[in-house]
Protein backbone atom coordinates (compact mmCIF):
# COMPACT_ATOMS: atom_id res chain seq x y z
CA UNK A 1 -14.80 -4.19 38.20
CA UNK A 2 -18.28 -3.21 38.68
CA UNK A 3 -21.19 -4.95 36.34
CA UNK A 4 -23.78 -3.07 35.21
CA UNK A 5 -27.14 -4.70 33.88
CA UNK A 6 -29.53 -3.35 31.10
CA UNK A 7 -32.88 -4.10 30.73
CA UNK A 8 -34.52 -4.94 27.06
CA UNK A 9 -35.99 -0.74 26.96
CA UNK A 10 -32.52 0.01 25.91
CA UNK A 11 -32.82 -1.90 22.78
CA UNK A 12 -35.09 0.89 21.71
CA UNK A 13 -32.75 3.03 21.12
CA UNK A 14 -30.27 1.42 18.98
CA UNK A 15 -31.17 1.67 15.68
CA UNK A 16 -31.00 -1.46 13.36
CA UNK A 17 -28.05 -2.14 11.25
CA UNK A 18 -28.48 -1.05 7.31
CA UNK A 19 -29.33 -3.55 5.17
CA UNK A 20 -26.80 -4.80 2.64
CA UNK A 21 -29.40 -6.83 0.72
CA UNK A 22 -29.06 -10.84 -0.53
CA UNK A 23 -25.82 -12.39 -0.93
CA UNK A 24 -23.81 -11.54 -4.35
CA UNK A 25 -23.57 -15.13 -5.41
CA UNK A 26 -27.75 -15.56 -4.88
CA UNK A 27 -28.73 -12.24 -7.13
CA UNK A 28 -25.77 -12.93 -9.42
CA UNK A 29 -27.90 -15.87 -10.30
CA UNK A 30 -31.14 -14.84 -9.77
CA UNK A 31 -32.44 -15.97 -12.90
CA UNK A 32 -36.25 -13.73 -12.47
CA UNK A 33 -33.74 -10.22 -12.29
CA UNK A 34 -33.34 -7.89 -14.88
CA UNK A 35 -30.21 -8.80 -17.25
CA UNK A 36 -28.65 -5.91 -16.44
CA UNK A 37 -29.00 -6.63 -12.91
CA UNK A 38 -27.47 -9.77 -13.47
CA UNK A 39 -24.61 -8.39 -15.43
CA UNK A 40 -23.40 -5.68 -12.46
CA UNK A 41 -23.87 -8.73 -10.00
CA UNK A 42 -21.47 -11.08 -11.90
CA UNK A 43 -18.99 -8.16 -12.05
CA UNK A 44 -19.04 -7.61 -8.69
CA UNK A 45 -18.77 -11.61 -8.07
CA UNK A 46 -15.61 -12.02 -10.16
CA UNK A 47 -13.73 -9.29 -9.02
CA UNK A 48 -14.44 -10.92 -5.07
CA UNK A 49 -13.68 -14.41 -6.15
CA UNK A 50 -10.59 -13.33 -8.05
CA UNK A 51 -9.09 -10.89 -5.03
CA UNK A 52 -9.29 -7.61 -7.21
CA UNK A 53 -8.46 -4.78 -5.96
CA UNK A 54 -10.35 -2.43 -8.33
CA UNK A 55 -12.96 -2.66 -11.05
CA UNK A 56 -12.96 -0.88 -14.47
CA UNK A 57 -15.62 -0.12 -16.58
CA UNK A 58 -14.52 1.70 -19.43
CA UNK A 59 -16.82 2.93 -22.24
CA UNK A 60 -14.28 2.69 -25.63
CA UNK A 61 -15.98 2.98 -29.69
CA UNK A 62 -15.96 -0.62 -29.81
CA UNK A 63 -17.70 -1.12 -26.79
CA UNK A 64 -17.61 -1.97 -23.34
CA UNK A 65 -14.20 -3.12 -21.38
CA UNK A 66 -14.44 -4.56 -17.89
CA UNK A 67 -11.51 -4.84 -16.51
CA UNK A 68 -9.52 -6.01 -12.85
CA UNK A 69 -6.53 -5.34 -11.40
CA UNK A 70 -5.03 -8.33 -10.30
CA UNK A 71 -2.49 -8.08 -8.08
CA UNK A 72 -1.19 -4.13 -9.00
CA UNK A 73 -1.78 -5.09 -12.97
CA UNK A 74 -4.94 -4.65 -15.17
CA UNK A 75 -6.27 -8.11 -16.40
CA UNK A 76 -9.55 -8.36 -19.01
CA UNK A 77 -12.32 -9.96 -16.65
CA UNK A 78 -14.86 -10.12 -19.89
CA UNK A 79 -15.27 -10.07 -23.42
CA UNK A 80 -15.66 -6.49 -24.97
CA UNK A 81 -19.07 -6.25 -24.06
CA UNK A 82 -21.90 -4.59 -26.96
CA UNK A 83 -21.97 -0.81 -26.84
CA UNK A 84 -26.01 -0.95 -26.10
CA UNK A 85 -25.03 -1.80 -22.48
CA UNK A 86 -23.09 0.78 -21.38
CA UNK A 87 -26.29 3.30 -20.62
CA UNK A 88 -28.47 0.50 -18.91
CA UNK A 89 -25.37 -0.90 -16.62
CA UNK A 90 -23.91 2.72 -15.62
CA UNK A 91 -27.18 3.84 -14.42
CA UNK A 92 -27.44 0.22 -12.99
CA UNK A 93 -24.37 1.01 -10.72
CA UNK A 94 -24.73 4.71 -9.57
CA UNK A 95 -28.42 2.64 -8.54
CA UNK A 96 -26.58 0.67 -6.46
CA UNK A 97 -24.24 4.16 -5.37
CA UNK A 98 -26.95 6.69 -4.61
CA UNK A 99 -25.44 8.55 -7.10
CA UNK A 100 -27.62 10.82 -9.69
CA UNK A 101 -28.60 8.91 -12.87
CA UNK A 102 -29.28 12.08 -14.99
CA UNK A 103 -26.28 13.88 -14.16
CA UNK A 104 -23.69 12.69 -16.92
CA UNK A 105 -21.54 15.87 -17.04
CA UNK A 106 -19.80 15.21 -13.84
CA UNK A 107 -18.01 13.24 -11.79
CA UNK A 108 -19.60 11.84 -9.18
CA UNK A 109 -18.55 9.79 -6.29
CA UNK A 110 -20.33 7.44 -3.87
CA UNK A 111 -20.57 4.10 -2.23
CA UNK A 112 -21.75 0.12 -2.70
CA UNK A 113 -22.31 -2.43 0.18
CA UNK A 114 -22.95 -6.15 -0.28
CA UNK A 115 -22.74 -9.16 0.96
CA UNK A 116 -20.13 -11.80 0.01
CA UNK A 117 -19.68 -15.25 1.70
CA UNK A 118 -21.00 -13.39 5.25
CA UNK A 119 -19.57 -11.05 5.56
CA UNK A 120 -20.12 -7.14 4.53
CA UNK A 121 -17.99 -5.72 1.72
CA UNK A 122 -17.98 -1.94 0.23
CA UNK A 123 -17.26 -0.49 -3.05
CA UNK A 124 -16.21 2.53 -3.26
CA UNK A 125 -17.57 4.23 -6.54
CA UNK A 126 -15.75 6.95 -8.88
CA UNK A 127 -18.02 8.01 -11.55
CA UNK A 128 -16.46 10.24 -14.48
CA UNK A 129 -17.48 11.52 -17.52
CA UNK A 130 -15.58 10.27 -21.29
CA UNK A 131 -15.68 10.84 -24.65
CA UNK A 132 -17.94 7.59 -25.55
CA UNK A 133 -19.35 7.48 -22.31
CA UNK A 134 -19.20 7.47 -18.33
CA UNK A 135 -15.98 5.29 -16.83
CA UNK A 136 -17.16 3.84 -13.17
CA UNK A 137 -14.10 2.68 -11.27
CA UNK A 138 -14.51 0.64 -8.07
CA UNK A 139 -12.44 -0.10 -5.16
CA UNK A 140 -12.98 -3.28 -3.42
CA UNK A 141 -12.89 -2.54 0.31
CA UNK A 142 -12.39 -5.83 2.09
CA UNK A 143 -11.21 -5.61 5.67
CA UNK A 144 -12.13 -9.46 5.87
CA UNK A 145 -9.40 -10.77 3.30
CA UNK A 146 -7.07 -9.17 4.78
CA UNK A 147 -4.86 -10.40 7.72
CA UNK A 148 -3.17 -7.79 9.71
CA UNK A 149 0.22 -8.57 11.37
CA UNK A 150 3.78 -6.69 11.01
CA UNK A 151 5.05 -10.53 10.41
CA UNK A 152 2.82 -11.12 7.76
CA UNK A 153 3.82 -7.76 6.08
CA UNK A 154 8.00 -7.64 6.48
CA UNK A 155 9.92 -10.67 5.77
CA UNK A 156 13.15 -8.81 6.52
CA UNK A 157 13.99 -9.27 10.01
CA UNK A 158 16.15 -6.40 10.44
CA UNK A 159 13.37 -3.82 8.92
CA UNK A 160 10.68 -5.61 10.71
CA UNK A 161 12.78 -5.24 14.18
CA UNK A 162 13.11 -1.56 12.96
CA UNK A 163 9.52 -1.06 12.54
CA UNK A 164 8.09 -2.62 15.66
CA UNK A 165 10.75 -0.39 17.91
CA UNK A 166 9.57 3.23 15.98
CA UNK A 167 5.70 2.15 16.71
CA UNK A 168 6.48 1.14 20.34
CA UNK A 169 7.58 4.78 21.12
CA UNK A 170 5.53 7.02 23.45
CA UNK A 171 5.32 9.84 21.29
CA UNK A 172 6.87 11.23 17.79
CA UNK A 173 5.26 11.09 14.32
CA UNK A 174 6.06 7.91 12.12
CA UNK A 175 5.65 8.82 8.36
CA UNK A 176 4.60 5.59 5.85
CA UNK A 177 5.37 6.80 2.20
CA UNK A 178 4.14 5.36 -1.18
CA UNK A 179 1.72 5.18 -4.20
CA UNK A 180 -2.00 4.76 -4.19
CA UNK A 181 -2.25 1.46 -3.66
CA UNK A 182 1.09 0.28 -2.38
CA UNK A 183 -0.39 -1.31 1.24
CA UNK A 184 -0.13 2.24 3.76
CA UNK A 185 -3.27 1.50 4.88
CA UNK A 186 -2.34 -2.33 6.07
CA UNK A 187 0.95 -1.52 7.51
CA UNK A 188 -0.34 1.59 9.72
CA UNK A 189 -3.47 -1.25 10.89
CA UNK A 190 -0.86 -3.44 11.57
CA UNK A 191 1.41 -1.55 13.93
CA UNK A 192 -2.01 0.10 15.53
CA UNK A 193 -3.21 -3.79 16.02
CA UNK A 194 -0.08 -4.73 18.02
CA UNK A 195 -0.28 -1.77 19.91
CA UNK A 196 -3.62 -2.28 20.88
CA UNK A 197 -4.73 -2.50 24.53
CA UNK A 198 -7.00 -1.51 27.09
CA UNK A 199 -4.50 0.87 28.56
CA UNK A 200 -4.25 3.07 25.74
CA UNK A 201 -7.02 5.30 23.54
CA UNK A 202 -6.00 5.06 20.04
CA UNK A 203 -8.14 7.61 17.73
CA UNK A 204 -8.22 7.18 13.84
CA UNK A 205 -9.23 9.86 11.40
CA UNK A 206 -9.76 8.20 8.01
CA UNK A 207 -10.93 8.93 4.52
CA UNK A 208 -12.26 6.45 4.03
CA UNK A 209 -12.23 3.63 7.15
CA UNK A 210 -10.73 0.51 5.44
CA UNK A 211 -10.31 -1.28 8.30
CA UNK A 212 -12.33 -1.93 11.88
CA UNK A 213 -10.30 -2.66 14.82
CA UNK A 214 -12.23 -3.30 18.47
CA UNK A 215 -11.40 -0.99 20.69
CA UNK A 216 -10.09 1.55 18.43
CA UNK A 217 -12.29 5.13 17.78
CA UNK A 218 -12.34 5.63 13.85
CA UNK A 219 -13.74 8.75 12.79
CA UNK A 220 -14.89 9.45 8.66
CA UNK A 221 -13.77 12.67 7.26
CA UNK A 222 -17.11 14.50 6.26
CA UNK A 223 -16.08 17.35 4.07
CA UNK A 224 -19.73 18.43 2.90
CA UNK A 225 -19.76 19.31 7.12
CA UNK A 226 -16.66 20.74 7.31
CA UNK A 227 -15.16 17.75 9.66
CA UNK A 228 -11.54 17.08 7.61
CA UNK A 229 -8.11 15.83 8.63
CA UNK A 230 -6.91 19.11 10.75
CA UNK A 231 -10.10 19.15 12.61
CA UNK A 232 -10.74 15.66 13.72
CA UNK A 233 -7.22 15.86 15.20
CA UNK A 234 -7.73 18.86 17.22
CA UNK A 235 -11.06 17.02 18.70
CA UNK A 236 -8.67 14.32 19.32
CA UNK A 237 -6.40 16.09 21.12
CA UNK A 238 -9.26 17.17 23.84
CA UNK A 239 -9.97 13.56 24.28
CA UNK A 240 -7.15 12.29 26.26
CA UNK A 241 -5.54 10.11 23.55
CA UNK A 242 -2.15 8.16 23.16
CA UNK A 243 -1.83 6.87 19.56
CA UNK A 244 -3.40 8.96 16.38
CA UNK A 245 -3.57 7.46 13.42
CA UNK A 246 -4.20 10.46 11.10
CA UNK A 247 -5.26 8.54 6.93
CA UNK A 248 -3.30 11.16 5.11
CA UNK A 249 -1.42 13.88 5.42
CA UNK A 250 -1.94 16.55 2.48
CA UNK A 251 -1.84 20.00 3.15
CA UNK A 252 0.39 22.03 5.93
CA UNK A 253 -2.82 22.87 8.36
CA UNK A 254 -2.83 18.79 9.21
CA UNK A 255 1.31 18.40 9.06
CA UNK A 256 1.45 21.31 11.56
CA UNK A 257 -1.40 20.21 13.84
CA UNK A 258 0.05 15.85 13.86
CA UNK A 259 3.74 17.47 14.19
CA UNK A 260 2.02 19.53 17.30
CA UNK A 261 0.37 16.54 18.92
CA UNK A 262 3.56 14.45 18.39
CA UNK A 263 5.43 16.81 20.14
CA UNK A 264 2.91 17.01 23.34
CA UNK A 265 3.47 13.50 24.17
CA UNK A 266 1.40 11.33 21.50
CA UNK A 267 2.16 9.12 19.17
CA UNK A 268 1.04 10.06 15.75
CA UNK A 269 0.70 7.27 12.33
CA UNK A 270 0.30 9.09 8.99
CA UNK A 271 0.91 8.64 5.77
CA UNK A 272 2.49 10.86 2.77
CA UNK A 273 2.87 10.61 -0.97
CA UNK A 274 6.57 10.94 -1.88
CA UNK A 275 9.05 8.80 -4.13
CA UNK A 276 10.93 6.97 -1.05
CA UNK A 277 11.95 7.52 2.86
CA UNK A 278 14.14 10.38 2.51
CA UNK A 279 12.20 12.72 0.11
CA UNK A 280 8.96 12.85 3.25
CA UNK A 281 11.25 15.46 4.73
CA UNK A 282 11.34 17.44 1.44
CA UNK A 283 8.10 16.73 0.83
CA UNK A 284 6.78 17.90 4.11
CA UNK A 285 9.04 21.59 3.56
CA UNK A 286 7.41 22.08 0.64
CA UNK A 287 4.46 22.08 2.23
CA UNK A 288 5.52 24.76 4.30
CA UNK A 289 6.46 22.75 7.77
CA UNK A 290 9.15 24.63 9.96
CA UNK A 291 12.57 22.48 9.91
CA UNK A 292 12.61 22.76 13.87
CA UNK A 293 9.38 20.87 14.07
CA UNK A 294 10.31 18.18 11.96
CA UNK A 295 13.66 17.76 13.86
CA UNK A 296 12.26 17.24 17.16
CA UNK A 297 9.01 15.40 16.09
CA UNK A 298 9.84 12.80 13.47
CA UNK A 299 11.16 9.36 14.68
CA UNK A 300 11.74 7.85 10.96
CA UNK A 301 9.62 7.41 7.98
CA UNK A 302 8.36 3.76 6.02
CA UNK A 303 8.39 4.01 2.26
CA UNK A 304 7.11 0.87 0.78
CA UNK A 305 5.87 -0.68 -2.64
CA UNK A 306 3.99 -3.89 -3.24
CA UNK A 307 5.84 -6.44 -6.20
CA UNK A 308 3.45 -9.46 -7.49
CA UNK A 309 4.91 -12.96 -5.98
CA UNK A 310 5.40 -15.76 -7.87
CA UNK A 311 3.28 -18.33 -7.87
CA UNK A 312 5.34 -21.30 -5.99
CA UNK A 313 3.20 -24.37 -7.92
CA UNK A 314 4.53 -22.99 -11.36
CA UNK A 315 7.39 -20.53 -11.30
CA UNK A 316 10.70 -21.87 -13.22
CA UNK A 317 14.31 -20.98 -12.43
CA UNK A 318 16.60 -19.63 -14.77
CA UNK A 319 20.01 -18.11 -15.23
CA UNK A 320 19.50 -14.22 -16.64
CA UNK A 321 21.04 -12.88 -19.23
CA UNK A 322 24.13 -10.58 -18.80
CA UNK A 323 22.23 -7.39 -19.94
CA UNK A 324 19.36 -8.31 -17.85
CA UNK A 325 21.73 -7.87 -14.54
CA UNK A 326 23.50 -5.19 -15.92
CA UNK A 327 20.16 -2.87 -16.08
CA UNK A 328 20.06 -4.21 -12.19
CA UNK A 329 23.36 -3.52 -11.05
CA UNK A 330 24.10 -6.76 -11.13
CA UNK A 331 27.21 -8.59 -13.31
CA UNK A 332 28.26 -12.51 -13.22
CA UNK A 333 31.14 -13.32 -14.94
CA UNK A 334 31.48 -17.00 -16.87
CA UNK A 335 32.56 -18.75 -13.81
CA UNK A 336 29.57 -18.53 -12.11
CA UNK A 337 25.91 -19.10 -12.20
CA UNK A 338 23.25 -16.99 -10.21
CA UNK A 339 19.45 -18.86 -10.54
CA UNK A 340 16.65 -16.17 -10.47
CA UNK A 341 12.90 -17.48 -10.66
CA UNK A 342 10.67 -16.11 -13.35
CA UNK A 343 6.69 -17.41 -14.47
CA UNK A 344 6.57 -19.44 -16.91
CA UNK A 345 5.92 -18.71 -20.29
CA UNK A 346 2.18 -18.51 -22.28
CA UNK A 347 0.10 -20.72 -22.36
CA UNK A 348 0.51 -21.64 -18.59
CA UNK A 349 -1.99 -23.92 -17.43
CA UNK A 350 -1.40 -23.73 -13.65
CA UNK A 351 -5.15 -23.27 -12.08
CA UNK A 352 -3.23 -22.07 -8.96
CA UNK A 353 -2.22 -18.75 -10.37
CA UNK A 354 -4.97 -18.73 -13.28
CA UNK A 355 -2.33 -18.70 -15.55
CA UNK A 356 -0.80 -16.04 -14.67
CA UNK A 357 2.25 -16.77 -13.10
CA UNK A 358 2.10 -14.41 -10.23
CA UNK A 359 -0.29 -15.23 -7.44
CA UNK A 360 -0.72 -12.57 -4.37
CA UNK A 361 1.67 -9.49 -3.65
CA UNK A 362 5.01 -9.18 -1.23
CA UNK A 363 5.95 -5.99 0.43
CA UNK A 364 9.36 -3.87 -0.45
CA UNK A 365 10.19 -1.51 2.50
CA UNK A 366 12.87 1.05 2.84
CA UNK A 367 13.06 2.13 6.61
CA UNK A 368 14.84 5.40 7.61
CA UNK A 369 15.34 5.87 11.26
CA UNK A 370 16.07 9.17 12.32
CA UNK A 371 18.56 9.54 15.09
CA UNK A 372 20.64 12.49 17.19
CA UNK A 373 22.55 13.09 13.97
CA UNK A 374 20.06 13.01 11.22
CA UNK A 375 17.86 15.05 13.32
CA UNK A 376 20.65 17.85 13.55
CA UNK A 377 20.69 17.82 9.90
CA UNK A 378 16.85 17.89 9.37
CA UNK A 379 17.16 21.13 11.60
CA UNK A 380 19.81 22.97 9.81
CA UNK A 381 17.68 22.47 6.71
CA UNK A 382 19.67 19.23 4.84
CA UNK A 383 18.88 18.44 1.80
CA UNK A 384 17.17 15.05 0.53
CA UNK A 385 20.77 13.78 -0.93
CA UNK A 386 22.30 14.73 2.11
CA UNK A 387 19.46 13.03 3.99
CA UNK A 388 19.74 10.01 1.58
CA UNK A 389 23.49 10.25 2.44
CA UNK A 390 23.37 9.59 6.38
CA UNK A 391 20.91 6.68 6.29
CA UNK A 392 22.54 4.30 3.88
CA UNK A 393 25.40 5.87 6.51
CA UNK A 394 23.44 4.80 8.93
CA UNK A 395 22.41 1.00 7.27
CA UNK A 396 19.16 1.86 5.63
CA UNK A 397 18.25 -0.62 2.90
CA UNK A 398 17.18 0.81 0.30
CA UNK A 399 13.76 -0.26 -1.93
CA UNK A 400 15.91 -1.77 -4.97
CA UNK A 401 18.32 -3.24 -2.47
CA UNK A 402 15.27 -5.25 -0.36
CA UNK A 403 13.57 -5.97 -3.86
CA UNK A 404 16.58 -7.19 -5.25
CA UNK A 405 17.08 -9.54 -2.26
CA UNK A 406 13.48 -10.94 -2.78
CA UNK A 407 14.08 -11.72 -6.40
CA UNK A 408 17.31 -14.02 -4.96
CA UNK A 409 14.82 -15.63 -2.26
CA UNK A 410 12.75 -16.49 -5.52
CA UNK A 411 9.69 -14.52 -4.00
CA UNK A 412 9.21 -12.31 -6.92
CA UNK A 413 11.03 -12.19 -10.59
CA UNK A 414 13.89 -9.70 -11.77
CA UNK A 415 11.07 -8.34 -14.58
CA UNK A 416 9.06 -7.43 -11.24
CA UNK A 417 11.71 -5.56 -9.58
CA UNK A 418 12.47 -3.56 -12.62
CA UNK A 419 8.56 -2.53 -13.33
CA UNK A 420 8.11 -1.57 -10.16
CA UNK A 421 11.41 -0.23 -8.17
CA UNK A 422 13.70 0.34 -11.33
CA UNK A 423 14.82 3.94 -11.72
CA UNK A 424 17.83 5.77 -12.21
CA UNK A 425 18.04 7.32 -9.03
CA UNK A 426 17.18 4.08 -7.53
CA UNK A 427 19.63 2.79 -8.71
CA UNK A 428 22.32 4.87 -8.17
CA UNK A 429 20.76 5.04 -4.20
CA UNK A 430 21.67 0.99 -4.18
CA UNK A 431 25.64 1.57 -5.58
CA UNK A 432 25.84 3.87 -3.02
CA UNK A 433 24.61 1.98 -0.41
CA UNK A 434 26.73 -0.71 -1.44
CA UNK A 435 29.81 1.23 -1.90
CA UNK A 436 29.58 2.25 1.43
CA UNK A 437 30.98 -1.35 1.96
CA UNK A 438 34.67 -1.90 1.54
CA UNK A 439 35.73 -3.38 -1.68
CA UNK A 440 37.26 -7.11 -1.30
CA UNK A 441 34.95 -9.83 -1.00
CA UNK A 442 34.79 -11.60 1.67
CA UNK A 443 33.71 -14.90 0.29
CA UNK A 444 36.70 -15.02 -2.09
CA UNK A 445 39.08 -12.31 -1.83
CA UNK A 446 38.83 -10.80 -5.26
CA UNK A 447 38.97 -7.27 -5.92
CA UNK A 448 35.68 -5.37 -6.87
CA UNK A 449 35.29 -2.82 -9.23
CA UNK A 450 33.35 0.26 -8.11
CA UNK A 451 30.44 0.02 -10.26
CA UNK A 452 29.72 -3.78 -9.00
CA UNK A 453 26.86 -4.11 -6.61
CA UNK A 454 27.47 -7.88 -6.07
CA UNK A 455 30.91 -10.20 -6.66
CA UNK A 456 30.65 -11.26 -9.88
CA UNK A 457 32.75 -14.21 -8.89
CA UNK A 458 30.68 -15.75 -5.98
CA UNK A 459 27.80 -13.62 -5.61
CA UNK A 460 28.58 -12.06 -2.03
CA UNK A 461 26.40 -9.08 -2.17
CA UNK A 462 28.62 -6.15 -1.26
CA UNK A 463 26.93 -5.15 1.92
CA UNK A 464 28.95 -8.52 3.27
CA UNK A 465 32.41 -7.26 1.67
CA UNK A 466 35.76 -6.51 4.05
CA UNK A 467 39.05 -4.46 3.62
């Protein structure tokens, strides 16, 4: 390998990093700043120290609410705050945001960086105008908390295994489904960081770039220059690449253009808002996608969700009541006992959890693999129950089924599965994957009634059942 040396006249021409200013916990502090400077630094500082995942600031008649969500919920961070403030500390953070202070009658949207224990951490600012006031929201960016790692992500070995052998393919488009907020992001970072190496160019398009990965080209959508989704991939595709990571998927230009590179020998990540794995195909036909390009293209699609887990040092185990299970699927009859794990209730004093009795979130992932079969049906135009049909067919697990599992590892609570995975058709997606077992268990031999998801007289969950 050949070594080339620069001399210092290079330096010239770099230009010097941005500054991100003093540390937060310094100017939080600071005891010559301005109150209200001190105020938006001690917001920022609580919502880092306590892993938040978004700030609200919400203007109400009675004043100001600050507010964090806390692992997927909303938790008070601060007393209702005097309604005086709420002028001084919104024009204090669109400061901070290079945002407009005397524009009030619309929303604006823009950017914080600081720095927090060494390292650099953004904020990404949404500015809109209420009735008593303007709301700021902020999401905490923080690429340094977070460890990426399939492993880490997918405690189920089977949908891990699953995973790892759709993102080692050469080429074919691998859809990740979900919410706002439900971990895309981290899961597509993951399987780009494993297949990261210097034998392959992996190009990212991203709105905005959550994570940095060495080696990797990331690329920010710039809309105000007319550089979006659709375009950055078409540049891509003149730069030799191998894996595309493409941050969302949202209108039928970019769903035609990644289903294009897929099928030209590249491997394509992207992500799509839809209710679970098999609605993406749906979803992607409405947009106006031809079936033919999905069929040939699509090597299986990742819906996930993100339930709190239970703090170990506190959570208490307890036998659920019978309508409890029965809104789950599940039924226990009075020879048998089934322990679930569930926080403990107010006032909980654990300093682990703050109280709380949930510390950190757990993944729920329903993994749809498309093979010769489902891909036949995708091209003669199938349906999403159809669809829904051939992978439980095919041994898909679905989100209620893995969630449901968790709860009996004592990861997460049953009130947690229902809040978060609990819906009709959910539920009538697990029966039916369960029915598609036979119906005598094998751990005892008794006879199961259709509606039964587990055996009510030993707890074998159905998927284990024999003739």
């Amino acid at each position: 390998m050949e070594r080339f040396e620069l001399d210092d006249s290079f330096e010239s021409f770099a230009p010097p990093p941005p500054p991100d200013g003093p540390e937060l916990q310094e100017s939080a502090h600071d005891t010559n700043a301005a109150p209200v400077i001190q105020l938006a630094d001690r917001i920022l500082l609580q919502a880092l120290t306590r892993k938040a995942s978004d700030i609200h600031i919400e203007p109400q008649e009675d004043g100001l609410h600050v507010r964090l969500r806390l692992d997927g919920v909303l938790q008070n961070a601060f007393e209702t705050l005097p309604a005086k403030v709420i002028p001084a500390l919104t024009s204090r953070f669109k400061i901070m945001a290079e945002l407009d202070i005397a524009e009030r009658r619309q929303p604006q949207d823009g950017r914080i960086r600081r720095r927090f224990e060494g390292n650099t951490v953004d904020f990404r600012v949404s500015v809109l105008p209420s009735r008593f006031g303007e709301k700021i929201v902020m999401r905490l960016l923080d690429s340094s908390s977070t460890q990426l790692g399939l492993d880490l992500l997918i405690s189920d070995p089977q949908a891990l295994a699953e995973v790892r052998d759709m993102g080692s393919k050469p080429f074919g488009i691998l859809l990740v489904t979900g919410p706002t907020g439900s971990g895309k992001s981290t899961t597509l970072y993951s399987l780009l960081a494993e297949r990261n190496s210097p034998g392959l160019n992996i190009s990212t398009v991203e709105d905005p770039i959550e994570y940095t990965l060495a080696g990797i080209t990331q690329t920010q959508v710039n809309r105000d220059k007319g550089l979006d989704f659709a375009q950055a991939l078409r540049a891509f595709m003149r730069q030799d690449p191998d894996v595309l990571l493409v941050g969302e998927t949202r209108d039928l230009e970019t769903a035609k253009t990644a289903l294009e590179a897929a099928l030209t020998g590249h491997l394509v990540l992207t992500t799509l808002h839809c209710n679970d794995a098999p609605s993406a195909v749906a979803r992607l036909q409405e947009m106006g996608v031809e079936t033919f390009l999905l069929s040939a293209a699509l090597i299986g699609v990742l819906s996930q969700r993100l339930l709190r887990r239970l703090c170990p040092h506190c959570r208490q185990p307890y036998q659920p009541k019978e309508a409890e299970l029965a809104r789950l699927g599940l039924q226990v009859n009075d020879r048998s006992s089934l322990n679930f794990y569930r926080p403990p209730s107010s006032p909980n004093p654990c300093s682990h959890c703050d109280g709380l009795g949930y510390k950190g979130r757990i993944g729920v992932y329903e993994v749809m693999r498309v093979n010769e079969g489902m891909a036949e049906a995708i091209g003669q135009g199938a349906g999403t129950d159809q669809l829904r049909r051939l992978a439980l067919e095919n041994g898909m697990k679905t989100l209620l089924g893995y969630g449901l599992n968790l709860a009996r590892e004592g990861h997460t609570s049953l009130e947690e599965v229902e809040r978060v995975l609990l819906t009709d058709s959910g539920l009538e997606q697990e029966i039916r994957a369960r029915h598609l077992s036979t119906a005598t268990c094998q751990g005892c031999g008794a006879g199961l009634q259709d509606e039964w998801i587990d055996c009510p007289y030993c707890l074998t969950p159905r998927g284990k059942l024999q003739e």
